[in-house]
PDB file of N, CA and C in Angstrom:
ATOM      1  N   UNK A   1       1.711  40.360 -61.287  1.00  0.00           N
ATOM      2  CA  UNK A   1       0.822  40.971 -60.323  1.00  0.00           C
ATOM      3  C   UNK A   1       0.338  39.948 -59.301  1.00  0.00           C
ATOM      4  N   UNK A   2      -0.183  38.721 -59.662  1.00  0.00           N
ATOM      5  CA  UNK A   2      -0.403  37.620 -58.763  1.00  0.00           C
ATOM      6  C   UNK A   2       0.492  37.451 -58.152  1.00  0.00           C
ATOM      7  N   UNK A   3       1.378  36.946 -58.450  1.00  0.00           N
ATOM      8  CA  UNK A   3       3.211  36.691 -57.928  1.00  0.00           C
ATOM      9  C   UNK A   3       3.329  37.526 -56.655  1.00  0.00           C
ATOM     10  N   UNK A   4       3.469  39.079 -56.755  1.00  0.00           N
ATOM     11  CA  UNK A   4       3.328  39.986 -56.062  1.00  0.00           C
ATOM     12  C   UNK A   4       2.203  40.288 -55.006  1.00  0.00           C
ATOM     13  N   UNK A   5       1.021  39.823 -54.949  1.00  0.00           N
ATOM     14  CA  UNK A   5      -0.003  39.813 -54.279  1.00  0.00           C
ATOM     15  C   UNK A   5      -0.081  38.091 -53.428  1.00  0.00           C
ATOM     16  N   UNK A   6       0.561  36.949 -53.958  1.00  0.00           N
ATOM     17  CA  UNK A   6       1.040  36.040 -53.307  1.00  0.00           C
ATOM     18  C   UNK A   6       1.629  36.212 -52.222  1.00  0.00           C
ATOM     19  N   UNK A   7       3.179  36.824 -52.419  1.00  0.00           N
ATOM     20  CA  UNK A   7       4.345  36.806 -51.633  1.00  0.00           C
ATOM     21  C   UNK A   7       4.143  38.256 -50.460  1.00  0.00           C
ATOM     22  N   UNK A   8       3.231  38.914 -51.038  1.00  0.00           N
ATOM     23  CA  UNK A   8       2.748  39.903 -49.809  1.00  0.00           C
ATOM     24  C   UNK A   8       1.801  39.411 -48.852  1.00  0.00           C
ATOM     25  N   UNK A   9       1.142  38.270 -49.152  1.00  0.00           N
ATOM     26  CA  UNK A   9       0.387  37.639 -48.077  1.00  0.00           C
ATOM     27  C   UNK A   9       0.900  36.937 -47.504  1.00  0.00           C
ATOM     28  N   UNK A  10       2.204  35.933 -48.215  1.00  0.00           N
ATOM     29  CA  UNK A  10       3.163  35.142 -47.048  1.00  0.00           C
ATOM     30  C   UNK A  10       3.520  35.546 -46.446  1.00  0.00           C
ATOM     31  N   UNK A  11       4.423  36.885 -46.327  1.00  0.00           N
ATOM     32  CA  UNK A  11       5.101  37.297 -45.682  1.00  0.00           C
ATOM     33  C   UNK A  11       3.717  38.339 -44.512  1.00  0.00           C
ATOM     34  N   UNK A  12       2.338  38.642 -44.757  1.00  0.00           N
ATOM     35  CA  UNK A  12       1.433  39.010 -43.622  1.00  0.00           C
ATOM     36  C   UNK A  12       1.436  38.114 -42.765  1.00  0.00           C
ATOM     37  N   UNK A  13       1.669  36.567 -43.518  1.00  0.00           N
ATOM     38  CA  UNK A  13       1.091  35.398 -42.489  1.00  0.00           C
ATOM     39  C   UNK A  13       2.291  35.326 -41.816  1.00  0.00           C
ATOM     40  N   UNK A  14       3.495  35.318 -42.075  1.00  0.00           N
ATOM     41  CA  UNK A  14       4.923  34.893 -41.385  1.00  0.00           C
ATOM     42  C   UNK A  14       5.303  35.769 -40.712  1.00  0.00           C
ATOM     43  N   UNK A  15       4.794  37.249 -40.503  1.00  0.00           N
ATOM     44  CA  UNK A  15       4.710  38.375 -39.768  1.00  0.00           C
ATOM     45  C   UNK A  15       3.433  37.945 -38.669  1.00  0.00           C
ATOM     46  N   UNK A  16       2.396  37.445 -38.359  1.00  0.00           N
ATOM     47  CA  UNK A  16       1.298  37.381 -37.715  1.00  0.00           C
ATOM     48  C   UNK A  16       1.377  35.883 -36.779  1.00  0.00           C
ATOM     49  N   UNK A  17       2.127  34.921 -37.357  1.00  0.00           N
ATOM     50  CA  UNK A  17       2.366  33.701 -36.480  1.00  0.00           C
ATOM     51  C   UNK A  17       3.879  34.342 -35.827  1.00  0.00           C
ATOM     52  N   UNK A  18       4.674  35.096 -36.117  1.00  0.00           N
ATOM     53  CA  UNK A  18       5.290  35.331 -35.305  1.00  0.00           C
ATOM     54  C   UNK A  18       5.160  35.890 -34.192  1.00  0.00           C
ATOM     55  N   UNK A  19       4.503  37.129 -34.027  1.00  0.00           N
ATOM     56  CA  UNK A  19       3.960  37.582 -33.222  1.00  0.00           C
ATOM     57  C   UNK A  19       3.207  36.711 -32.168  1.00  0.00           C
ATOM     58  N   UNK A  20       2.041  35.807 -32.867  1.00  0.00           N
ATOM     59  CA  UNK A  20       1.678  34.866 -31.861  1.00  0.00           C
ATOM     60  C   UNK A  20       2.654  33.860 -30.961  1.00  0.00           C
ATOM     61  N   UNK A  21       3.769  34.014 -31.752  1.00  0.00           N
ATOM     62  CA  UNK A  21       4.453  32.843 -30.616  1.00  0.00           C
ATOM     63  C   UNK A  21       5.132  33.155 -29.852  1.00  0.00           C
ATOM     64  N   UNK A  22       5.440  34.890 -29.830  1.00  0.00           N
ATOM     65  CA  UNK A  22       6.017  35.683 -28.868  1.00  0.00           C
ATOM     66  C   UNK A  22       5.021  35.604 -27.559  1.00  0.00           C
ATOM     67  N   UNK A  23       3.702  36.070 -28.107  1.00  0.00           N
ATOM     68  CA  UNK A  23       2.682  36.506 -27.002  1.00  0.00           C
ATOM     69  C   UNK A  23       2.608  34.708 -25.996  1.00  0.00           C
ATOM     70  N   UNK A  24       2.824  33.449 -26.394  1.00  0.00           N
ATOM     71  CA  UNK A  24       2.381  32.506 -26.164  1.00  0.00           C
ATOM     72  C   UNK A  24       3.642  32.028 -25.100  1.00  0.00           C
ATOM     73  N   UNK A  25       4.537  32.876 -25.045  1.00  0.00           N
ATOM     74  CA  UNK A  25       5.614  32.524 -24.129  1.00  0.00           C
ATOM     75  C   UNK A  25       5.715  33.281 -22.992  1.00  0.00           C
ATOM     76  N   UNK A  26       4.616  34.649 -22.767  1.00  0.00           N
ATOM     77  CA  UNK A  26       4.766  35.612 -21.910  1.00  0.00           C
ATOM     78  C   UNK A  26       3.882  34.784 -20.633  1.00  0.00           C
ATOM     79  N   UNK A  27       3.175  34.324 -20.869  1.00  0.00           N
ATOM     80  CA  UNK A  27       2.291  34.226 -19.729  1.00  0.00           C
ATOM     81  C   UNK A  27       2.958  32.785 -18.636  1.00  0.00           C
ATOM     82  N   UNK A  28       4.359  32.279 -19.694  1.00  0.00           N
ATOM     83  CA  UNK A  28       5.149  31.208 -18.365  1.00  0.00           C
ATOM     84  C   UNK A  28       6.342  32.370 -17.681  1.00  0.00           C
ATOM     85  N   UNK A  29       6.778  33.567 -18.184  1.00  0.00           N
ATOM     86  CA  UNK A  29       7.756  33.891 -17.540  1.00  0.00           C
ATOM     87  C   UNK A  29       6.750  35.016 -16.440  1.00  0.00           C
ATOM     88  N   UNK A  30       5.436  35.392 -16.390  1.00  0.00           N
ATOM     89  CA  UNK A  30       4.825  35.597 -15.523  1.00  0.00           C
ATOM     90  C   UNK A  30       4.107  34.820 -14.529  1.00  0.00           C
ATOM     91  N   UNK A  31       4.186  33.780 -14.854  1.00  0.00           N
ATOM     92  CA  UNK A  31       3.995  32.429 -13.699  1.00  0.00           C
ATOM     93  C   UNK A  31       4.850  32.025 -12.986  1.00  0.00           C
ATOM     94  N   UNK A  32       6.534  32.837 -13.041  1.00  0.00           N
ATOM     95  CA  UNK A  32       7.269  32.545 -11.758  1.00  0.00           C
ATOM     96  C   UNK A  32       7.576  33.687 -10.979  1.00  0.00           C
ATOM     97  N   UNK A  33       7.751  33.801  -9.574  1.00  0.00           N
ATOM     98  CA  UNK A  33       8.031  34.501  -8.822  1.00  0.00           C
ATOM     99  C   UNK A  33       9.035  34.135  -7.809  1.00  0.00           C
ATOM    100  N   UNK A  34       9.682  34.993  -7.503  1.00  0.00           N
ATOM    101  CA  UNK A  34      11.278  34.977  -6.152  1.00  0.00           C
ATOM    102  C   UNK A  34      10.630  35.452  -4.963  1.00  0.00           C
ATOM    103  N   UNK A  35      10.742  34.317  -4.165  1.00  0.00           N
ATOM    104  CA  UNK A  35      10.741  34.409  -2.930  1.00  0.00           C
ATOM    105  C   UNK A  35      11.789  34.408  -2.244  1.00  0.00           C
ATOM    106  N   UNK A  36      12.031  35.696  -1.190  1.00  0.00           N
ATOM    107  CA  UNK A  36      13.082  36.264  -0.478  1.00  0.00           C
ATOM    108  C   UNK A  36      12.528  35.750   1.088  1.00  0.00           C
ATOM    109  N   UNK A  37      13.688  34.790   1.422  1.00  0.00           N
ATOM    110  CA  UNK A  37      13.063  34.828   3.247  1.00  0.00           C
ATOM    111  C   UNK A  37      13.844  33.656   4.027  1.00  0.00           C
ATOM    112  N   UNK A  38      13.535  33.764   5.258  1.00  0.00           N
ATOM    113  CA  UNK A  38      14.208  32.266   5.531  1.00  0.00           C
ATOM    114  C   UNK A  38      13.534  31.665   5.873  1.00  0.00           C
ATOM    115  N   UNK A  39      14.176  30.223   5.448  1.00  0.00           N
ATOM    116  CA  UNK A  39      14.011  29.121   6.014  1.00  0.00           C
ATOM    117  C   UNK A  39      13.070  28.772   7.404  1.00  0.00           C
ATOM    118  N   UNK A  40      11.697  28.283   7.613  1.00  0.00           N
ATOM    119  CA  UNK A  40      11.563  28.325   9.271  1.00  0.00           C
ATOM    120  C   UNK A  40      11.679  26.341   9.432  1.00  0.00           C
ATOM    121  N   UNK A  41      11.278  25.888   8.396  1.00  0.00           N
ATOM    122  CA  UNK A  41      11.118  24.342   8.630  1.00  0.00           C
ATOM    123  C   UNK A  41      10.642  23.683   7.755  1.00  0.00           C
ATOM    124  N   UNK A  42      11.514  22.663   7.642  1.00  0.00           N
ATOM    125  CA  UNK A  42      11.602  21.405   6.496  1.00  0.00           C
ATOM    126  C   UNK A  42      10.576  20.537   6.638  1.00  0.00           C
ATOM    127  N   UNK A  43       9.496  20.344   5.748  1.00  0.00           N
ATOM    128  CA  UNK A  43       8.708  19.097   5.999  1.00  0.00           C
ATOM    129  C   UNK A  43       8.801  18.182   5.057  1.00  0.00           C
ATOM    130  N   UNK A  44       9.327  17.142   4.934  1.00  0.00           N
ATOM    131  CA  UNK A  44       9.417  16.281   3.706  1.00  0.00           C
ATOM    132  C   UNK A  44      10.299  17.160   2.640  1.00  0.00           C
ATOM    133  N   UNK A  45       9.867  17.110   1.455  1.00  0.00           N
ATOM    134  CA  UNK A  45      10.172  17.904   0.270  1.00  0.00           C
ATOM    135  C   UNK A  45       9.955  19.271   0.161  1.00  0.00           C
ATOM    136  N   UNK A  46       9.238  20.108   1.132  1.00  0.00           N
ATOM    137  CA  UNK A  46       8.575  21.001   1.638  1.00  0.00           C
ATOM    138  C   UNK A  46       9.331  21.706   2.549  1.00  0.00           C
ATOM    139  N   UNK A  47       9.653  23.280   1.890  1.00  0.00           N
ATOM    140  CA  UNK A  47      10.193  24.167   3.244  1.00  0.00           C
ATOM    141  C   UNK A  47       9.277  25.108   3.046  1.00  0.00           C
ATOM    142  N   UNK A  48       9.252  25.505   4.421  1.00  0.00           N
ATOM    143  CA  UNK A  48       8.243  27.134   4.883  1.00  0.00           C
ATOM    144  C   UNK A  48       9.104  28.368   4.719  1.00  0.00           C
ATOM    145  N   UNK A  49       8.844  29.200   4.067  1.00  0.00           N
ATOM    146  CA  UNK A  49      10.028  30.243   4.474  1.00  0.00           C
ATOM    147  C   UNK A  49       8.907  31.800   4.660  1.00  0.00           C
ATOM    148  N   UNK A  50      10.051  32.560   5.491  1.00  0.00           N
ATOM    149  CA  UNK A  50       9.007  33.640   6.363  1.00  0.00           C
ATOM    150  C   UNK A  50       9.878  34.495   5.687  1.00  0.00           C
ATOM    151  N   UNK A  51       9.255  35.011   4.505  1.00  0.00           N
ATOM    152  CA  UNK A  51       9.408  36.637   3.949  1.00  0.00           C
ATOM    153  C   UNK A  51       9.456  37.603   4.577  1.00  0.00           C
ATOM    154  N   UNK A  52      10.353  38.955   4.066  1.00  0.00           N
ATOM    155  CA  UNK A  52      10.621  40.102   5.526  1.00  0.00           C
ATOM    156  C   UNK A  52       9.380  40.667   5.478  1.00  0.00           C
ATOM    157  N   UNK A  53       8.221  40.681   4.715  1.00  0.00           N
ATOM    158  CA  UNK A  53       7.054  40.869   5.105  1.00  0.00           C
ATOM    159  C   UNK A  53       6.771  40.393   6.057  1.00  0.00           C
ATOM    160  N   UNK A  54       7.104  39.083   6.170  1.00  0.00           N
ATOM    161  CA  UNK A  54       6.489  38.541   7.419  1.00  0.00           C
ATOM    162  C   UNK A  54       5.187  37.127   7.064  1.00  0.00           C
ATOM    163  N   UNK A  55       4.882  37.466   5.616  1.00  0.00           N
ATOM    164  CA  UNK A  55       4.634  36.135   5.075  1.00  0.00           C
ATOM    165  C   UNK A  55       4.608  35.225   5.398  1.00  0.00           C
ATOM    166  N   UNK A  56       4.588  33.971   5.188  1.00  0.00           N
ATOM    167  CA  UNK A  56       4.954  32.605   5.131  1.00  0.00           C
ATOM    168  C   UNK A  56       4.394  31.760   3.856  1.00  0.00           C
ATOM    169  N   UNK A  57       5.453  31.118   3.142  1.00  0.00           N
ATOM    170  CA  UNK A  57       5.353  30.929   2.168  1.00  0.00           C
ATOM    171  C   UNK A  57       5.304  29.457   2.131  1.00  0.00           C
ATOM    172  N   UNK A  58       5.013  28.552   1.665  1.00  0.00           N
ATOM    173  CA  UNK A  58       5.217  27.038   1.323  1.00  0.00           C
ATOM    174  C   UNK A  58       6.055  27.080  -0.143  1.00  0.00           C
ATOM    175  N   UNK A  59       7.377  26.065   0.047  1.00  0.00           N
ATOM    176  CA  UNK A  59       7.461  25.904  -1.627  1.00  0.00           C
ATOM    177  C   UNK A  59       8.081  24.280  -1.644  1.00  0.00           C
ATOM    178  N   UNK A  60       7.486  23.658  -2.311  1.00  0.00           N
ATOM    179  CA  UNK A  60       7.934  22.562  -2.843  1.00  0.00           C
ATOM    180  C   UNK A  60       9.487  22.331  -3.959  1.00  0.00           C
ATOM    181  N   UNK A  61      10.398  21.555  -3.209  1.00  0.00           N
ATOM    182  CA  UNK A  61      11.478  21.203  -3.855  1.00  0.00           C
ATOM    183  C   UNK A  61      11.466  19.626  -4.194  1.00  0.00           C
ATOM    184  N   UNK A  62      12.148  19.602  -5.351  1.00  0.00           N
ATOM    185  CA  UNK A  62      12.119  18.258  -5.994  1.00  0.00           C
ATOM    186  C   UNK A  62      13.649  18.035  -6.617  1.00  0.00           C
ATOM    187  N   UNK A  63      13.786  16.679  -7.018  1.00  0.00           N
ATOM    188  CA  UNK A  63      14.951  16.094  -7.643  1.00  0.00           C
ATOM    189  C   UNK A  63      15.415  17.213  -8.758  1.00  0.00           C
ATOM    190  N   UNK A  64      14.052  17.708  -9.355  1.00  0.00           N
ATOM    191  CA  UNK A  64      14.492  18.808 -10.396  1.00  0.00           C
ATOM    192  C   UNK A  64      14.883  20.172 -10.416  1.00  0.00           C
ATOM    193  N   UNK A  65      14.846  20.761  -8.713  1.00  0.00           N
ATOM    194  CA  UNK A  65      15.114  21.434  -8.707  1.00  0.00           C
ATOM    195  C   UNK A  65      16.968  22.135  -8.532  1.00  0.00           C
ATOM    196  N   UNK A  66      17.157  22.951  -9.090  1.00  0.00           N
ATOM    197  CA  UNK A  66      18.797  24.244  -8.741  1.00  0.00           C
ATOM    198  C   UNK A  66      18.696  23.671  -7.987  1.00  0.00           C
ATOM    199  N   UNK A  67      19.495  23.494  -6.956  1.00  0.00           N
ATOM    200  CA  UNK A  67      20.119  23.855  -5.403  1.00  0.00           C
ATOM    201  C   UNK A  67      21.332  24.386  -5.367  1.00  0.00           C
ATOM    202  N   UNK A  68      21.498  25.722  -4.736  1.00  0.00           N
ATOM    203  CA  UNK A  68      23.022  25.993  -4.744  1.00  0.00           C
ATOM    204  C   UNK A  68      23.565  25.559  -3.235  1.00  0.00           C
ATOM    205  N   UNK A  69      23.895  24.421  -3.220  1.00  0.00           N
ATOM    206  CA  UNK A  69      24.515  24.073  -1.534  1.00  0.00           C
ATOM    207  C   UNK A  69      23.301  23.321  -1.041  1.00  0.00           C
ATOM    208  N   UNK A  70      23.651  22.924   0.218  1.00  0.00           N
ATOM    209  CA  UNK A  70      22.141  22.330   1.137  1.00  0.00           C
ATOM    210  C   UNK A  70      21.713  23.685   2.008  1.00  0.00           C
ATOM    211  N   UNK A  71      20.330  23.699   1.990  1.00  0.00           N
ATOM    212  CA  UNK A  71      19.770  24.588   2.175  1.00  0.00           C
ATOM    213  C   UNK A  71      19.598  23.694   3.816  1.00  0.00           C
ATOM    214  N   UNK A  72      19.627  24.730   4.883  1.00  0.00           N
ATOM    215  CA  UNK A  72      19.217  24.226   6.095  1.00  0.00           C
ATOM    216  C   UNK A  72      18.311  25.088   6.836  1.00  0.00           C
ATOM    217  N   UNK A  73      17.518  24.731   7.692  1.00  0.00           N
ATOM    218  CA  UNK A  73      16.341  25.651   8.953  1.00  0.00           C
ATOM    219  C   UNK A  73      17.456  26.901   8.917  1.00  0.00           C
ATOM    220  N   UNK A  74      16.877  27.828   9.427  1.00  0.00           N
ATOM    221  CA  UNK A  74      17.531  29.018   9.485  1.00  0.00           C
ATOM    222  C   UNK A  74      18.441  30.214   8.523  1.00  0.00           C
ATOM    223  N   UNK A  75      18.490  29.127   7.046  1.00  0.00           N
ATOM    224  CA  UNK A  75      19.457  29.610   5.813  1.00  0.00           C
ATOM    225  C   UNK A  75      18.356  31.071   5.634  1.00  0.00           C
ATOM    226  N   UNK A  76      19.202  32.235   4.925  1.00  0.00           N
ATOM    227  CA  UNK A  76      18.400  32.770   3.918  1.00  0.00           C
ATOM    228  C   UNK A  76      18.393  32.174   2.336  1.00  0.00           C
ATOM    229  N   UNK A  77      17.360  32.606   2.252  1.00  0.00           N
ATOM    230  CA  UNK A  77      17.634  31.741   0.489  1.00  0.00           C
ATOM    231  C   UNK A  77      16.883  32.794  -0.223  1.00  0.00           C
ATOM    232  N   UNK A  78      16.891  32.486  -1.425  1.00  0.00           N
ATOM    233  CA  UNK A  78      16.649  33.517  -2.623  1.00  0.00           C
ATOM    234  C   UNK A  78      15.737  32.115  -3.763  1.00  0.00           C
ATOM    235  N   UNK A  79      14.540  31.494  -3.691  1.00  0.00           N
ATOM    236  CA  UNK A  79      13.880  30.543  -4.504  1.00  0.00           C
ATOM    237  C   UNK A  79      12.729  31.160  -6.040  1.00  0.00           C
ATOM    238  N   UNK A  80      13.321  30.684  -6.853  1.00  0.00           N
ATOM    239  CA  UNK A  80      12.274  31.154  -7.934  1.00  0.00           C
ATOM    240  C   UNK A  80      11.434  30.103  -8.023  1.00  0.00           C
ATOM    241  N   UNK A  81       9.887  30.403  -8.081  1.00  0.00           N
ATOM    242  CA  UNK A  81       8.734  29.775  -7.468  1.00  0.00           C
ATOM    243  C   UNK A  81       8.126  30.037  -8.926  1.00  0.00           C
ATOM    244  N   UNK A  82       7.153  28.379  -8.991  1.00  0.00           N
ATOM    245  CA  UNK A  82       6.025  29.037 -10.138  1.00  0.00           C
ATOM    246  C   UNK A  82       4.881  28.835  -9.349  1.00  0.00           C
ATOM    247  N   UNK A  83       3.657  29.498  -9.505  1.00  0.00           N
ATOM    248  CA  UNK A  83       2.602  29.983  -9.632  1.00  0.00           C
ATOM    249  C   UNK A  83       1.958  28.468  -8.710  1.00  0.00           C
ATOM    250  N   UNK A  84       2.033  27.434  -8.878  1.00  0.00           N
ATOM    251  CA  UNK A  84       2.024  26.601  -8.145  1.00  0.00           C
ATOM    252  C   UNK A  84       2.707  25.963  -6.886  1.00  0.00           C
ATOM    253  N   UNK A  85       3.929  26.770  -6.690  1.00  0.00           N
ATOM    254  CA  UNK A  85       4.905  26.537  -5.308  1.00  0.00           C
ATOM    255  C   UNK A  85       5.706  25.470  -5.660  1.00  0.00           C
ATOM    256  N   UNK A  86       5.801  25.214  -6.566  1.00  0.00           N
ATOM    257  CA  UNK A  86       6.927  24.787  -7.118  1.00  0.00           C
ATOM    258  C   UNK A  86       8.193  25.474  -7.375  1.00  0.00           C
ATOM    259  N   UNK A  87       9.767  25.201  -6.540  1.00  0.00           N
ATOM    260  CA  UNK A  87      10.738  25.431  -6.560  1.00  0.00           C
ATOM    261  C   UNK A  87      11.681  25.443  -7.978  1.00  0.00           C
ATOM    262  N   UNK A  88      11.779  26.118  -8.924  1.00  0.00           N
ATOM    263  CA  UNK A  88      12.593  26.376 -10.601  1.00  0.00           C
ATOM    264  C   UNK A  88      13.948  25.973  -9.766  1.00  0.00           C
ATOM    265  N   UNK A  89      14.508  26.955  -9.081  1.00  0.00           N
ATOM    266  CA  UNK A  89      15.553  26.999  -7.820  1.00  0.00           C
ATOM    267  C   UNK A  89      15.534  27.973  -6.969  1.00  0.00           C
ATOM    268  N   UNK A  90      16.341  27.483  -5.877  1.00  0.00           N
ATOM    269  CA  UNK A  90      16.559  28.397  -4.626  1.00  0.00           C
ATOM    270  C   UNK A  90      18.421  27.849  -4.441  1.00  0.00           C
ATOM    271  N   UNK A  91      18.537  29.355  -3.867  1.00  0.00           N
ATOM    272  CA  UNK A  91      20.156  29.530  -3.508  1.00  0.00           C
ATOM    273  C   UNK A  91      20.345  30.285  -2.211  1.00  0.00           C
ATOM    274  N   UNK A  92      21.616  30.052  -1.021  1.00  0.00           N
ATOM    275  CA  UNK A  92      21.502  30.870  -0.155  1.00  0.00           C
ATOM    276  C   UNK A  92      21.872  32.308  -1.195  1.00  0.00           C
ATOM    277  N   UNK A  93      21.598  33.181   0.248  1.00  0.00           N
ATOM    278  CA  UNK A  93      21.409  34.626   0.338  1.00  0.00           C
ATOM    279  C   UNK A  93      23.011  34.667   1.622  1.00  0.00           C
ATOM    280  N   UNK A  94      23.482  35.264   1.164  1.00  0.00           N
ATOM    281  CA  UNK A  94      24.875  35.742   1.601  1.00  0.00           C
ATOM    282  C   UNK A  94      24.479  36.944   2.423  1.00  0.00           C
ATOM    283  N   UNK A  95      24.236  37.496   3.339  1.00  0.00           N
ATOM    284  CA  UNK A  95      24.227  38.931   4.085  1.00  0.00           C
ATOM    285  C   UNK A  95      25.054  39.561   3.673  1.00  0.00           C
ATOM    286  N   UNK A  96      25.142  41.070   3.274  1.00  0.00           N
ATOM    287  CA  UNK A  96      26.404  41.753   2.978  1.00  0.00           C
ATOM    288  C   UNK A  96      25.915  42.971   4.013  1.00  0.00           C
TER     289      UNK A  96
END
């Protein structure tokens, strides 16, 4: 009966930290966002890009970031951004 009342509480606890470590990973894949737009101008490490909203966005690129190709003034690009404007990556946008 102990035995049995043991191994039903391990397995509450190994059911309940799992769960927590699901919930503890949601709130980084909601801290990035895709920015759609082009290119208006390079400052340093720093491009502006003007969303078809009409936006203007700042995002910071670094050594660590994707690059698919060199991104130039005028490219469209497609950049996944975190929450801080930090560049994950950006790739052109092909017109079809």
């Amino acid at each position: 009966m102990k035995l049995l009342l043991i191994v039903t509480v391990q397995a509450l606890l190994i059911v309940g930290m799992a769960g927590v470590g699901m919930t503890q990973n949601a709130p980084q894949e909601a801290a990035e966002q895709v920015v759609k737009g082009d290119v208006l101008l390079k400052e340093g490490d720093e491009y502006i890009i003007k969303e078809i909203s009409g936006h203007e966005v700042r995002i910071h690129v670094s050594p660590e970031t994707k690059k698919d190709g060199v991104i130039k003034i005028g490219d469209k690009i497609e950049a996944t951004v975190t929450r801080e404007g930090h560049a994950i990556s950006i790739k052109q946008q092909i017109p079809q």
